[in-house]
Protein backbone atom coordinates (compact mmCIF):
# COMPACT_ATOMS: atom_id res chain seq x y z
CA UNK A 1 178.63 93.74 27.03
CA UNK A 2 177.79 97.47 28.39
CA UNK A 3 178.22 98.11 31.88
CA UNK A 4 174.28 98.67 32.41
CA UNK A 5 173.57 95.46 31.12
CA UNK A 6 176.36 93.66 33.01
CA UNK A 7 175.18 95.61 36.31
CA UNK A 8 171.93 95.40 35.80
CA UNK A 9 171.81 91.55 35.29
CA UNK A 10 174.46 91.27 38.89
CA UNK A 11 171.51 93.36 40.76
CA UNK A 12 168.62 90.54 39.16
CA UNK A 13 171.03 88.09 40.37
CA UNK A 14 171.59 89.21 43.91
CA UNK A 15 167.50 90.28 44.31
CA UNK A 16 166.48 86.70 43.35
CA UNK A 17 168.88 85.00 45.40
CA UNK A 18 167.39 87.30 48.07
CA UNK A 19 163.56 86.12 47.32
CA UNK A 20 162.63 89.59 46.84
CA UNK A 21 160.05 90.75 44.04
CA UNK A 22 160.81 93.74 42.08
CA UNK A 23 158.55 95.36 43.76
CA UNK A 24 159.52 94.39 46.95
CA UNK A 25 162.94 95.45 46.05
CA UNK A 26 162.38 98.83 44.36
CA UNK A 27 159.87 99.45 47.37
CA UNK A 28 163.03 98.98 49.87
CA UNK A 29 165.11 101.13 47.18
CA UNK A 30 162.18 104.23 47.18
CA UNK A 31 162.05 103.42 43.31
CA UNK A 32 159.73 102.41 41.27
CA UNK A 33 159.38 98.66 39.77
CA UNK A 34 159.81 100.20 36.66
CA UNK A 35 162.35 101.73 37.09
CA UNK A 36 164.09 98.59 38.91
CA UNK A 37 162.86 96.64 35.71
CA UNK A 38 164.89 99.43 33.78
CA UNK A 39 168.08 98.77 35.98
CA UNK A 40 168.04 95.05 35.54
CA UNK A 41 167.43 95.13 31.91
CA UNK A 42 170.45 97.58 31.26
CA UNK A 43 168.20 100.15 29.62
CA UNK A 44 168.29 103.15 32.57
CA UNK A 45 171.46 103.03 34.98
CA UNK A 46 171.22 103.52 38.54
CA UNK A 47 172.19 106.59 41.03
CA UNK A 48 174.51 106.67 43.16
CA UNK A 49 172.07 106.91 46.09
CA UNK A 50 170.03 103.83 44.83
CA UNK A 51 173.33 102.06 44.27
CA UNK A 52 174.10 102.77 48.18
CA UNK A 53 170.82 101.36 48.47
CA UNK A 54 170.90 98.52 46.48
CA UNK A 55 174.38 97.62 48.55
CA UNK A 56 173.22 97.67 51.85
CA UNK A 57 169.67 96.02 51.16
CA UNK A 58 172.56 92.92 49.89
CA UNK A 59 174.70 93.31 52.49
CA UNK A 60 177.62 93.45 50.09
CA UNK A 61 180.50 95.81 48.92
CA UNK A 62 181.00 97.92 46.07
CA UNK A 63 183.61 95.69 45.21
CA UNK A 64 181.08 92.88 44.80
CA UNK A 65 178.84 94.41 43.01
CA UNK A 66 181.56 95.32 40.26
CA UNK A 67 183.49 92.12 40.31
CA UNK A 68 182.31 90.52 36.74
CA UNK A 69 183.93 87.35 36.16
CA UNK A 70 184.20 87.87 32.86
CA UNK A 71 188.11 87.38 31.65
CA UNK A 72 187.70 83.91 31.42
CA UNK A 73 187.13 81.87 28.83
CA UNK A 74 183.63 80.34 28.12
CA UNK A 75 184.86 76.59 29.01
CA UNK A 76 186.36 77.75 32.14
CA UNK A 77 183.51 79.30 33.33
CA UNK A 78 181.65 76.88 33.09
CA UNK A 79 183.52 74.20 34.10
CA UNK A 80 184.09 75.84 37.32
CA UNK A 81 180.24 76.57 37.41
CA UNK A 82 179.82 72.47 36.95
CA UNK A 83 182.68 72.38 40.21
CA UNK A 84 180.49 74.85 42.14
CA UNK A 85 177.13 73.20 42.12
CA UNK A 86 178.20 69.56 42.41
CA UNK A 87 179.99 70.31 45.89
CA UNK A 88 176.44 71.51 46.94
CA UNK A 89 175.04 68.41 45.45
CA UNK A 90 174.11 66.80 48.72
CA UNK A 91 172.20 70.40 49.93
CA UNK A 92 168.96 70.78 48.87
CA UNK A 93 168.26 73.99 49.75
CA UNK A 94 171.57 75.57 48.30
CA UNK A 95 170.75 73.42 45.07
CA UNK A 96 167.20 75.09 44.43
CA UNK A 97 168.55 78.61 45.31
CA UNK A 98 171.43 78.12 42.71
CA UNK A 99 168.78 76.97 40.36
CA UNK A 100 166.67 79.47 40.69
CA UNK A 101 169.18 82.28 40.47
CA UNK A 102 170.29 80.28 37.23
CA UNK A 103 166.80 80.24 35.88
CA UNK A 104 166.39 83.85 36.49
CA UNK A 105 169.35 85.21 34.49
CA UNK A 106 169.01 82.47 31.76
CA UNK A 107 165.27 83.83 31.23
CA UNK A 108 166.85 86.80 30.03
């Protein structure tokens, strides 16, 4: 998978765990939605001002953003994705936000 499209789906990720809109998010970036819809469908790829942006509207590192967990194999990742979300099976709130954030990128 190209690096747009893996970055762009990681930014999705982050803005709907978040709660934020794409327009609320490209209106904190000084972007258009478009242009945020561009980034998070790996068709346009982002500045390096927006991607300054884009990390301290998260609150996260650059590391972060470029960590892609993808070296493991397809069972492993998901059976540590099955680990993850059972020990938050008792927390509602954690439980709807991992849904949703699930949801979004599976929409794709």
């Amino acid at each position: 998978m190209k690096v747009k499209r893996l970055l762009g789906r990681k930014i999705k990720q982050y803005r709907v765990l978040k709660g934020f809109t794409q327009e609320e998010l490209a209106e904190k970036l000084n972007i258009s939605q478009r242009t945020l819809s561009g980034i998070e469908c790996g068709t346009n790829f982002l500045s390096s001002n927006t991607l300054e942006k884009i990390l301290e509207v998260f609150d996260i590192s650059l590391e972060e953003m470029f960590y892609f967990n993808y070296l493991k194999s397809n069972k492993e990742i998901v059976n540590e994705l099955i680990n993850d979300i059972k020990a938050y099976a008792d927390d509602t709130q954690k439980l709807q936000t991992i849904y949703k954030v699930v949801k979004a990128i599976i929409r794709d």
